[in-house]
Structures are given as C-alpha cells and as structure tokens.
ModelCIF file with pLDDT and N, C-alpha, C, O atoms, coordinates in Angstrom:
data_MODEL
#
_entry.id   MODEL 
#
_entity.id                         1 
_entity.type                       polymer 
_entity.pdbx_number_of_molecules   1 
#
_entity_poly.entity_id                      1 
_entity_poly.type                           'polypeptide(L)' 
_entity_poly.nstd_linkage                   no 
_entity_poly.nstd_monomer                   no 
_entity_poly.pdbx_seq_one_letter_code       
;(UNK)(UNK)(UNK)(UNK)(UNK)(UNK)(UNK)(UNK)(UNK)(UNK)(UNK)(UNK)(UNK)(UNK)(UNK)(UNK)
(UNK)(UNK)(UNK)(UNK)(UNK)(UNK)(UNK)(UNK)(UNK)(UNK)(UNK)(UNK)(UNK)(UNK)(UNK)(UNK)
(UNK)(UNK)(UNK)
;
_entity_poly.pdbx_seq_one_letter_code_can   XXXXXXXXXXXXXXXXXXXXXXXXXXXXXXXXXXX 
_entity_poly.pdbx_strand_id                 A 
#
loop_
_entity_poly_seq.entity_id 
_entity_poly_seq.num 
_entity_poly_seq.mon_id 
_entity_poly_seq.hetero 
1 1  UNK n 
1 2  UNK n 
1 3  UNK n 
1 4  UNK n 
1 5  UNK n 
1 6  UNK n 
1 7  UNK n 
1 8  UNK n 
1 9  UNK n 
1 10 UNK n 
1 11 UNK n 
1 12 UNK n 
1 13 UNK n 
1 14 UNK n 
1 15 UNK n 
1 16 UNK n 
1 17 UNK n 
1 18 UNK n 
1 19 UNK n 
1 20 UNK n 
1 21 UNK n 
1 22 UNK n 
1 23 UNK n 
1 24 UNK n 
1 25 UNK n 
1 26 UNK n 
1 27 UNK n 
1 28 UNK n 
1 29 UNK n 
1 30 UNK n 
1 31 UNK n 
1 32 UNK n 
1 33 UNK n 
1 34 UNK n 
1 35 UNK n 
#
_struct_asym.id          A 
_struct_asym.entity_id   1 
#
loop_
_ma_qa_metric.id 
_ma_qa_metric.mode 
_ma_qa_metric.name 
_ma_qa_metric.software_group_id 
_ma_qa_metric.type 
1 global pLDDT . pLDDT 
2 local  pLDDT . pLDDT 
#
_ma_qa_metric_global.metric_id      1 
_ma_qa_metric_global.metric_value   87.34 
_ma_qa_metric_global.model_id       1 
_ma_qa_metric_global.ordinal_id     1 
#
loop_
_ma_qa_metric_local.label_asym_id 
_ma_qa_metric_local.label_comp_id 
_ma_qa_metric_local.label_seq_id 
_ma_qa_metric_local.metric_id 
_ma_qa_metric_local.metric_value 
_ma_qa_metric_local.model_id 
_ma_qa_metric_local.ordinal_id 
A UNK 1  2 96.00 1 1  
A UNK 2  2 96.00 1 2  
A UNK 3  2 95.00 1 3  
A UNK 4  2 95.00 1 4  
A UNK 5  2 93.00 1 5  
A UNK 6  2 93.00 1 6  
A UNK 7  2 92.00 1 7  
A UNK 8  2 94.00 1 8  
A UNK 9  2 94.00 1 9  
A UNK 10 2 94.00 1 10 
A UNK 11 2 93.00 1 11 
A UNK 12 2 89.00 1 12 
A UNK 13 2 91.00 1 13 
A UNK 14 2 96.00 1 14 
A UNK 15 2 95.00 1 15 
A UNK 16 2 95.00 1 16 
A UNK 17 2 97.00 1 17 
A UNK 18 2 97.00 1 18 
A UNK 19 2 97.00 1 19 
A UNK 20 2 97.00 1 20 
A UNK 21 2 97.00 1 21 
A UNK 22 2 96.00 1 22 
A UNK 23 2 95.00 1 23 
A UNK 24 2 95.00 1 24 
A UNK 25 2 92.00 1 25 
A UNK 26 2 89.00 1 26 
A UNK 27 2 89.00 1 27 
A UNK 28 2 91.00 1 28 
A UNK 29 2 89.00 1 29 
A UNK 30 2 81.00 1 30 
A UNK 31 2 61.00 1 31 
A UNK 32 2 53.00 1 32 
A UNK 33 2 49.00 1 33 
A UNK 34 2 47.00 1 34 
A UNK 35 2 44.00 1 35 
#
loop_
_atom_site.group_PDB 
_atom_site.id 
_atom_site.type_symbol 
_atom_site.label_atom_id 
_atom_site.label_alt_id 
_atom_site.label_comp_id 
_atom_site.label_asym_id 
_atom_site.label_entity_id 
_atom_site.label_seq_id 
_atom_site.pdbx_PDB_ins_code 
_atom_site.Cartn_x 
_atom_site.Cartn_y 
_atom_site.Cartn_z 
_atom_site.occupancy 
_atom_site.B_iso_or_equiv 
_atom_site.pdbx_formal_charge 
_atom_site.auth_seq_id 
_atom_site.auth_comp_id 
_atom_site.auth_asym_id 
_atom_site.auth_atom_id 
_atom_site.pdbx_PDB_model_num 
ATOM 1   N N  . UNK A 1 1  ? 14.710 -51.561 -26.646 1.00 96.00 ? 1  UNK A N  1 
ATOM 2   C CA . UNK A 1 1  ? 15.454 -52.213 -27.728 1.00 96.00 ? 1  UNK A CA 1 
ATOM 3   C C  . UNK A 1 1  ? 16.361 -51.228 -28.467 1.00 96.00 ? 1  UNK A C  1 
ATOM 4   O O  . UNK A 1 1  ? 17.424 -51.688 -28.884 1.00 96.00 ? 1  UNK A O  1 
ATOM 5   N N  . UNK A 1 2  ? 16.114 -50.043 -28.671 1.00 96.00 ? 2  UNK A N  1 
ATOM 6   C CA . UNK A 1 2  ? 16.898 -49.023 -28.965 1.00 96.00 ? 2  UNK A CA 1 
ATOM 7   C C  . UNK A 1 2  ? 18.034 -48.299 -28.486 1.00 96.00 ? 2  UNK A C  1 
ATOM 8   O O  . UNK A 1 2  ? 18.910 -47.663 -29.073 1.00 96.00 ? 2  UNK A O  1 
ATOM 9   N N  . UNK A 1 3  ? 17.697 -48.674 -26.640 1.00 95.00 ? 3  UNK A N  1 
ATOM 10  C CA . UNK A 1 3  ? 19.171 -48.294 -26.534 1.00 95.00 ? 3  UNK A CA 1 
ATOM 11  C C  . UNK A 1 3  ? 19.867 -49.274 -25.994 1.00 95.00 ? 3  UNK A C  1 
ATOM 12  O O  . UNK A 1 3  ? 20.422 -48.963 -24.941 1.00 95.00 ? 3  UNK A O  1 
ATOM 13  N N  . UNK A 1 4  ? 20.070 -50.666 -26.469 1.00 95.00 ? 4  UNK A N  1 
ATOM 14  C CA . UNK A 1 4  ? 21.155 -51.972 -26.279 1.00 95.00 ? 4  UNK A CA 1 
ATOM 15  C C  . UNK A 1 4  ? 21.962 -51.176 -26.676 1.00 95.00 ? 4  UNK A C  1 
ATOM 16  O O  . UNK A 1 4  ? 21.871 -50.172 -27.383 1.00 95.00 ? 4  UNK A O  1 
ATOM 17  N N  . UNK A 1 5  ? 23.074 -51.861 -25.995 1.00 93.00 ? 5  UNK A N  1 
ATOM 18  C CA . UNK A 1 5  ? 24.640 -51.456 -25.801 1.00 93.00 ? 5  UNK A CA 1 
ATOM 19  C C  . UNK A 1 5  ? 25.327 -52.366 -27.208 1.00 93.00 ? 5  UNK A C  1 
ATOM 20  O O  . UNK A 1 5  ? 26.459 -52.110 -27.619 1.00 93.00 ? 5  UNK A O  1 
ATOM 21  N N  . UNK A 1 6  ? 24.561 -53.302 -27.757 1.00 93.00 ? 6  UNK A N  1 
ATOM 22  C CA . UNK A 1 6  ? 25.255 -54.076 -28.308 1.00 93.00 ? 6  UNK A CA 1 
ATOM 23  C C  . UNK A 1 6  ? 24.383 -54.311 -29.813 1.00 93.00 ? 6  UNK A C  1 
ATOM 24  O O  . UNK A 1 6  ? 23.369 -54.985 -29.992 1.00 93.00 ? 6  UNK A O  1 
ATOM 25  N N  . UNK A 1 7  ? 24.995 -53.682 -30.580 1.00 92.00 ? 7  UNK A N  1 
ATOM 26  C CA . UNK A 1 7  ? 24.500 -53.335 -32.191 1.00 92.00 ? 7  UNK A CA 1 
ATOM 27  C C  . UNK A 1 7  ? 23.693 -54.347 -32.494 1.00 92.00 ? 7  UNK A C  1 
ATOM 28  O O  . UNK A 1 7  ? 22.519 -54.143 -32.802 1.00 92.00 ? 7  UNK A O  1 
ATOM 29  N N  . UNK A 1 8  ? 24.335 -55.812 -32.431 1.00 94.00 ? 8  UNK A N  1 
ATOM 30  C CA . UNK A 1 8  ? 23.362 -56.820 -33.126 1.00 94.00 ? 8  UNK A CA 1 
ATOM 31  C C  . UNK A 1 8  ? 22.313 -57.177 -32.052 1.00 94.00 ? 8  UNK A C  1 
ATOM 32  O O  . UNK A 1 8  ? 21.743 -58.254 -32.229 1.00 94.00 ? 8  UNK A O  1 
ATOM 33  N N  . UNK A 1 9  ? 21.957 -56.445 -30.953 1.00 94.00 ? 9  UNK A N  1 
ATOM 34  C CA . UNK A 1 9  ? 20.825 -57.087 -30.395 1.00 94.00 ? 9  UNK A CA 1 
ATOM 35  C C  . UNK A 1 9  ? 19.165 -56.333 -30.162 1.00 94.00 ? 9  UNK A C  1 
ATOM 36  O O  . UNK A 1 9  ? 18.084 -56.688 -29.692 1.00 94.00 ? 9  UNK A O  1 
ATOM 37  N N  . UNK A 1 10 ? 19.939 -54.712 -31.012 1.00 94.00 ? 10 UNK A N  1 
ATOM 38  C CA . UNK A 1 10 ? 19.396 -53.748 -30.839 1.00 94.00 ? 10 UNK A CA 1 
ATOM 39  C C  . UNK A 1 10 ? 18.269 -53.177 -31.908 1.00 94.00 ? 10 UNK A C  1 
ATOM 40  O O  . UNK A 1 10 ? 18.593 -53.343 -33.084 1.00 94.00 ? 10 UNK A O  1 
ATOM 41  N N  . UNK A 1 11 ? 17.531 -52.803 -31.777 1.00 93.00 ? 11 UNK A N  1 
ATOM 42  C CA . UNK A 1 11 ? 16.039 -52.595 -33.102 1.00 93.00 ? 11 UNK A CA 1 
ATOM 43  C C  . UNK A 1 11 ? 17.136 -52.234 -34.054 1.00 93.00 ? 11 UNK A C  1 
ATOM 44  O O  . UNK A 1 11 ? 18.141 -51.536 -33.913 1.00 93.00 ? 11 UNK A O  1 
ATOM 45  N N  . UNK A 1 12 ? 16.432 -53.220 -35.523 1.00 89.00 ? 12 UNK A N  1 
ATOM 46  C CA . UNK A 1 12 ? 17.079 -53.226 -36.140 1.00 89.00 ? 12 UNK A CA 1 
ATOM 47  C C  . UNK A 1 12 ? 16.252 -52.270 -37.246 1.00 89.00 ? 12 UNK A C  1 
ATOM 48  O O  . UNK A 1 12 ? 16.895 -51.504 -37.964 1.00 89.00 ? 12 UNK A O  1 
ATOM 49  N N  . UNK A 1 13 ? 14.759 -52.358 -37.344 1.00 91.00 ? 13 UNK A N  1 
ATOM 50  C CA . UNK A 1 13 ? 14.352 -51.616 -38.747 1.00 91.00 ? 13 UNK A CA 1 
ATOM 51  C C  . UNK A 1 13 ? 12.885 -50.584 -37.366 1.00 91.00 ? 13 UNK A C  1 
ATOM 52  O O  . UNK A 1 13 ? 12.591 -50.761 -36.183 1.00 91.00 ? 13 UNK A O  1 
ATOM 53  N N  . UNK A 1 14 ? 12.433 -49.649 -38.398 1.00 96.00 ? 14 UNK A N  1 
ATOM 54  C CA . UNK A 1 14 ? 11.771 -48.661 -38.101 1.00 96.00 ? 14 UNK A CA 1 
ATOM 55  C C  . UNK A 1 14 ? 10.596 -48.619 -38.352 1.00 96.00 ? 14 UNK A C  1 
ATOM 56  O O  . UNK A 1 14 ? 9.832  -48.010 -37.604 1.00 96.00 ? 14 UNK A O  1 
ATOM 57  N N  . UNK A 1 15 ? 10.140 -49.284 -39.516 1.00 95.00 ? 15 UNK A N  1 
ATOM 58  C CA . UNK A 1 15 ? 8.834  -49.129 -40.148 1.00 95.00 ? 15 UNK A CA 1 
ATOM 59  C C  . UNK A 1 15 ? 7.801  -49.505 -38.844 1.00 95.00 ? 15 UNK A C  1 
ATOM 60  O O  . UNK A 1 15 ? 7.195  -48.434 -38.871 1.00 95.00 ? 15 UNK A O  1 
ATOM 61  N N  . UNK A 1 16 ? 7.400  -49.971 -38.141 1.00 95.00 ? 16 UNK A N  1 
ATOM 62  C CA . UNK A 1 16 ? 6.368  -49.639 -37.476 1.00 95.00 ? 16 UNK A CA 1 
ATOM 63  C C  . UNK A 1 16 ? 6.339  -48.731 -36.335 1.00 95.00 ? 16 UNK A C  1 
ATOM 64  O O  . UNK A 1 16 ? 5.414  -48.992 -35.567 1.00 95.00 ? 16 UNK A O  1 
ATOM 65  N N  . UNK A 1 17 ? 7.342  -47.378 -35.861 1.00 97.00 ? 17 UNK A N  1 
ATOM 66  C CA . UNK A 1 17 ? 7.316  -46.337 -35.437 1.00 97.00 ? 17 UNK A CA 1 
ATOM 67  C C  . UNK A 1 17 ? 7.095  -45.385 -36.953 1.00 97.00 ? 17 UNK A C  1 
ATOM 68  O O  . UNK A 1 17 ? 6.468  -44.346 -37.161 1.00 97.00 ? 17 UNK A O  1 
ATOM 69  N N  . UNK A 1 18 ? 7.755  -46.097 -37.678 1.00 97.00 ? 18 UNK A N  1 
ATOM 70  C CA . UNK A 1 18 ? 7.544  -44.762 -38.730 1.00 97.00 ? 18 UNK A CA 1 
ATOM 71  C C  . UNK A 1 18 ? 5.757  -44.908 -39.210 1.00 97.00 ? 18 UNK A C  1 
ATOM 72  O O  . UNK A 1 18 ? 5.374  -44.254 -40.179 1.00 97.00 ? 18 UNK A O  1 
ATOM 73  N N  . UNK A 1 19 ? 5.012  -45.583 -38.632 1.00 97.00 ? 19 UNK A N  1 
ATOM 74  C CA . UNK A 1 19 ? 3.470  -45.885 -38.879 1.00 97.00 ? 19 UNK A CA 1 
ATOM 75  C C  . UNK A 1 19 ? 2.794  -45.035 -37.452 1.00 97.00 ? 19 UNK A C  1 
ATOM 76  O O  . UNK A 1 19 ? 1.584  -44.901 -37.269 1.00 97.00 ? 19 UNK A O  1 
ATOM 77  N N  . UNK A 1 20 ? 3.887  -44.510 -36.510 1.00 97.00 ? 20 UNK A N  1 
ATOM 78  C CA . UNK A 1 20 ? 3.018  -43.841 -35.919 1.00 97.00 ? 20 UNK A CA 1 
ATOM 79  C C  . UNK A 1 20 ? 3.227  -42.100 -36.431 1.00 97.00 ? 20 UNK A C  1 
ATOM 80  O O  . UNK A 1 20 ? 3.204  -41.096 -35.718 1.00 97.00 ? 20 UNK A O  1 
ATOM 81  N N  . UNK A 1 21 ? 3.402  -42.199 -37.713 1.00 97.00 ? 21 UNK A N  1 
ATOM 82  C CA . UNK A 1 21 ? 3.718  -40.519 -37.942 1.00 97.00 ? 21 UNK A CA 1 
ATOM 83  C C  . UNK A 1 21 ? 2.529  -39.697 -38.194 1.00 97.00 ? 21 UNK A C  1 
ATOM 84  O O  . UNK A 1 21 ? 1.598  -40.015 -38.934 1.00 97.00 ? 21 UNK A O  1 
ATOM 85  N N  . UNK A 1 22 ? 2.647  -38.511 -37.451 1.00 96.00 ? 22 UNK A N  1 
ATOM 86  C CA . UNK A 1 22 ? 1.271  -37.445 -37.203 1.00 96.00 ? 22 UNK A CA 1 
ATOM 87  C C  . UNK A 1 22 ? 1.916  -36.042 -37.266 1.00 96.00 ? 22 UNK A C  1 
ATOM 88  O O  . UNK A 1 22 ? 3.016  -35.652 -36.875 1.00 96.00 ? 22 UNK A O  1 
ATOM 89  N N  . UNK A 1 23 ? 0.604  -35.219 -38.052 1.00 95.00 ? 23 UNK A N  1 
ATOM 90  C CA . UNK A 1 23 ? 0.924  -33.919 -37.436 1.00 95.00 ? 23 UNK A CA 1 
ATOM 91  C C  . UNK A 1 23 ? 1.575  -33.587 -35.977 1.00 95.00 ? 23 UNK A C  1 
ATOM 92  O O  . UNK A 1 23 ? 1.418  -34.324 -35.004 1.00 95.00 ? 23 UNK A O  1 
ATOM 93  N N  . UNK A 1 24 ? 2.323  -32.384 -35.958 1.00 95.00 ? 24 UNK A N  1 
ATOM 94  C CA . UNK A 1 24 ? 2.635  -32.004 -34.693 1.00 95.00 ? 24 UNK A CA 1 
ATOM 95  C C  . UNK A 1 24 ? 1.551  -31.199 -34.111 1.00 95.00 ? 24 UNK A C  1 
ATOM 96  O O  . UNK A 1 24 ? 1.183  -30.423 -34.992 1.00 95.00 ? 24 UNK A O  1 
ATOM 97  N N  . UNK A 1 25 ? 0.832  -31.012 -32.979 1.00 92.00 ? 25 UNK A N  1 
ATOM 98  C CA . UNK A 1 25 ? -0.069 -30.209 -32.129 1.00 92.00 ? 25 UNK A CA 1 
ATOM 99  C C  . UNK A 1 25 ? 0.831  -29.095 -31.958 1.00 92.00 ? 25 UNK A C  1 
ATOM 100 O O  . UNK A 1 25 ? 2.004  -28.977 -31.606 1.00 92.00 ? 25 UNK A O  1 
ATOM 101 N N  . UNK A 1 26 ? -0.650 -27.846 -32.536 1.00 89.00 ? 26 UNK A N  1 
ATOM 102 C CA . UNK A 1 26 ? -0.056 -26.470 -32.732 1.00 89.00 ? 26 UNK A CA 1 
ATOM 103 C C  . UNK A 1 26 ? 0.735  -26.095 -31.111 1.00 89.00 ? 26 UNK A C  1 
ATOM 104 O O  . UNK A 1 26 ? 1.696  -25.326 -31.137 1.00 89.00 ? 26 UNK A O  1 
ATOM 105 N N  . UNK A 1 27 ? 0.312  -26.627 -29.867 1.00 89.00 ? 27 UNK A N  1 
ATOM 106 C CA . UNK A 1 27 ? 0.537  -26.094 -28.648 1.00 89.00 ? 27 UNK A CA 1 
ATOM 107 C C  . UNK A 1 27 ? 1.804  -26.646 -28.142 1.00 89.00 ? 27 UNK A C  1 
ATOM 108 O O  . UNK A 1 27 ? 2.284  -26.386 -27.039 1.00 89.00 ? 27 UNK A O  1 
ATOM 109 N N  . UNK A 1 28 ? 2.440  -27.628 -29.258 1.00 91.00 ? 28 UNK A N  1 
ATOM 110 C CA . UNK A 1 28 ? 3.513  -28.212 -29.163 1.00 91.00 ? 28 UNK A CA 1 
ATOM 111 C C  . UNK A 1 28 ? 4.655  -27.588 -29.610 1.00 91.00 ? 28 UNK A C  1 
ATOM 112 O O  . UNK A 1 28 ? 5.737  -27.655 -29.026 1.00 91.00 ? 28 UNK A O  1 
ATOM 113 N N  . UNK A 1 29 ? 4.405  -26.852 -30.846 1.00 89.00 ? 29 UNK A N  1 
ATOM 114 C CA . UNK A 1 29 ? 5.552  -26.327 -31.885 1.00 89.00 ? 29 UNK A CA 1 
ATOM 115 C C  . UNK A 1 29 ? 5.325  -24.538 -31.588 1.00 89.00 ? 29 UNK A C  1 
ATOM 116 O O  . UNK A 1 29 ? 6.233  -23.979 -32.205 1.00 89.00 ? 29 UNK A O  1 
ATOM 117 N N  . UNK A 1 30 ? 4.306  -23.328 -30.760 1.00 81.00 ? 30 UNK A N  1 
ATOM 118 C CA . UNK A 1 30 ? 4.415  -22.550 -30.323 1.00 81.00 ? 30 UNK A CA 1 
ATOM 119 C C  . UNK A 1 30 ? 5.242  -21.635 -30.775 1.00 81.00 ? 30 UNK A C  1 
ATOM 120 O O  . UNK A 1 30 ? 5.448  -21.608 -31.988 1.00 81.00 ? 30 UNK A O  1 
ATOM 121 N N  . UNK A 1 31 ? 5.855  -20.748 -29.968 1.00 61.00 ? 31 UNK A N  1 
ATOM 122 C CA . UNK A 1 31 ? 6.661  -19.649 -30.459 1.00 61.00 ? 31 UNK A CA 1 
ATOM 123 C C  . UNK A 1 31 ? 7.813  -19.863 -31.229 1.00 61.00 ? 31 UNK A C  1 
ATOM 124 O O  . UNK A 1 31 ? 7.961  -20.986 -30.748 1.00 61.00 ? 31 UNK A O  1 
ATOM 125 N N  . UNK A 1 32 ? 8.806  -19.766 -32.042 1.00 53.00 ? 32 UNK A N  1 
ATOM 126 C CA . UNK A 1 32 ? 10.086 -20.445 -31.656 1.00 53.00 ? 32 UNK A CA 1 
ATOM 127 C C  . UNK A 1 32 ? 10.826 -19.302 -31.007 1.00 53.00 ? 32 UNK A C  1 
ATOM 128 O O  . UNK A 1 32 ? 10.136 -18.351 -30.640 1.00 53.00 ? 32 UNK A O  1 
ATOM 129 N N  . UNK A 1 33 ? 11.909 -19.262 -30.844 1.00 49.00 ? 33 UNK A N  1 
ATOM 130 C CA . UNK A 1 33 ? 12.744 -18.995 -30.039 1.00 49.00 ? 33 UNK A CA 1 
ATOM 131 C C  . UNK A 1 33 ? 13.756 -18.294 -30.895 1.00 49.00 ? 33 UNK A C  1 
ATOM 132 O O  . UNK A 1 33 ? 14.561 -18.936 -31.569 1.00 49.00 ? 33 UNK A O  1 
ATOM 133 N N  . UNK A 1 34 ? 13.728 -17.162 -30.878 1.00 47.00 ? 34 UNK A N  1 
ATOM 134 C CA . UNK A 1 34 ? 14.535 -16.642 -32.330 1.00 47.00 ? 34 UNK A CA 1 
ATOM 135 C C  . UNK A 1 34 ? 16.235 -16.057 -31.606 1.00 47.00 ? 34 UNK A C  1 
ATOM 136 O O  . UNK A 1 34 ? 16.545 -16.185 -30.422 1.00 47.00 ? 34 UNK A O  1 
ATOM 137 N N  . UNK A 1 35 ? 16.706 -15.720 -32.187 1.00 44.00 ? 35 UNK A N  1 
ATOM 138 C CA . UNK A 1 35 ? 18.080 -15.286 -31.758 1.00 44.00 ? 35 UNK A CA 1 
ATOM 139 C C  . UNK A 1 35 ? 17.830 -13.711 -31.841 1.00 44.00 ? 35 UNK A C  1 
ATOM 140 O O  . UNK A 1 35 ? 18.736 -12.927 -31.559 1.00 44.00 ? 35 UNK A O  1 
#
C-alpha cells in the first residue's frame, strides 16, 4: 500500500506501524563507520 503509484490509493495514515516502535538491537546499530 505504500508504494501505489497513485497518491489517493496509497496508505494514507501511520499510526499502526508507528505502534510497532522498539528499541534498536545492540548487534544492529554496531560500530559506526566514521570518516
């Protein structure tokens, strides 16, 4: 539903992905990557 080509047919609101919000897993976010 998010990626319709066509605005009005496409997810329109967020709130129940924004209900799956969690810490990130430390083995996820790791070193960063510095310059």
């Amino acid at each position: 539903q998010g990626l319709r080509s066509r605005k009005e047919e496409r997810l329109a609101a967020l709130a129940a992905v924004a209900a799956w919000a969690a810490p990130v897993d430390d083995r996820v976010i790791g070193t960063p990557r510095r310059l």
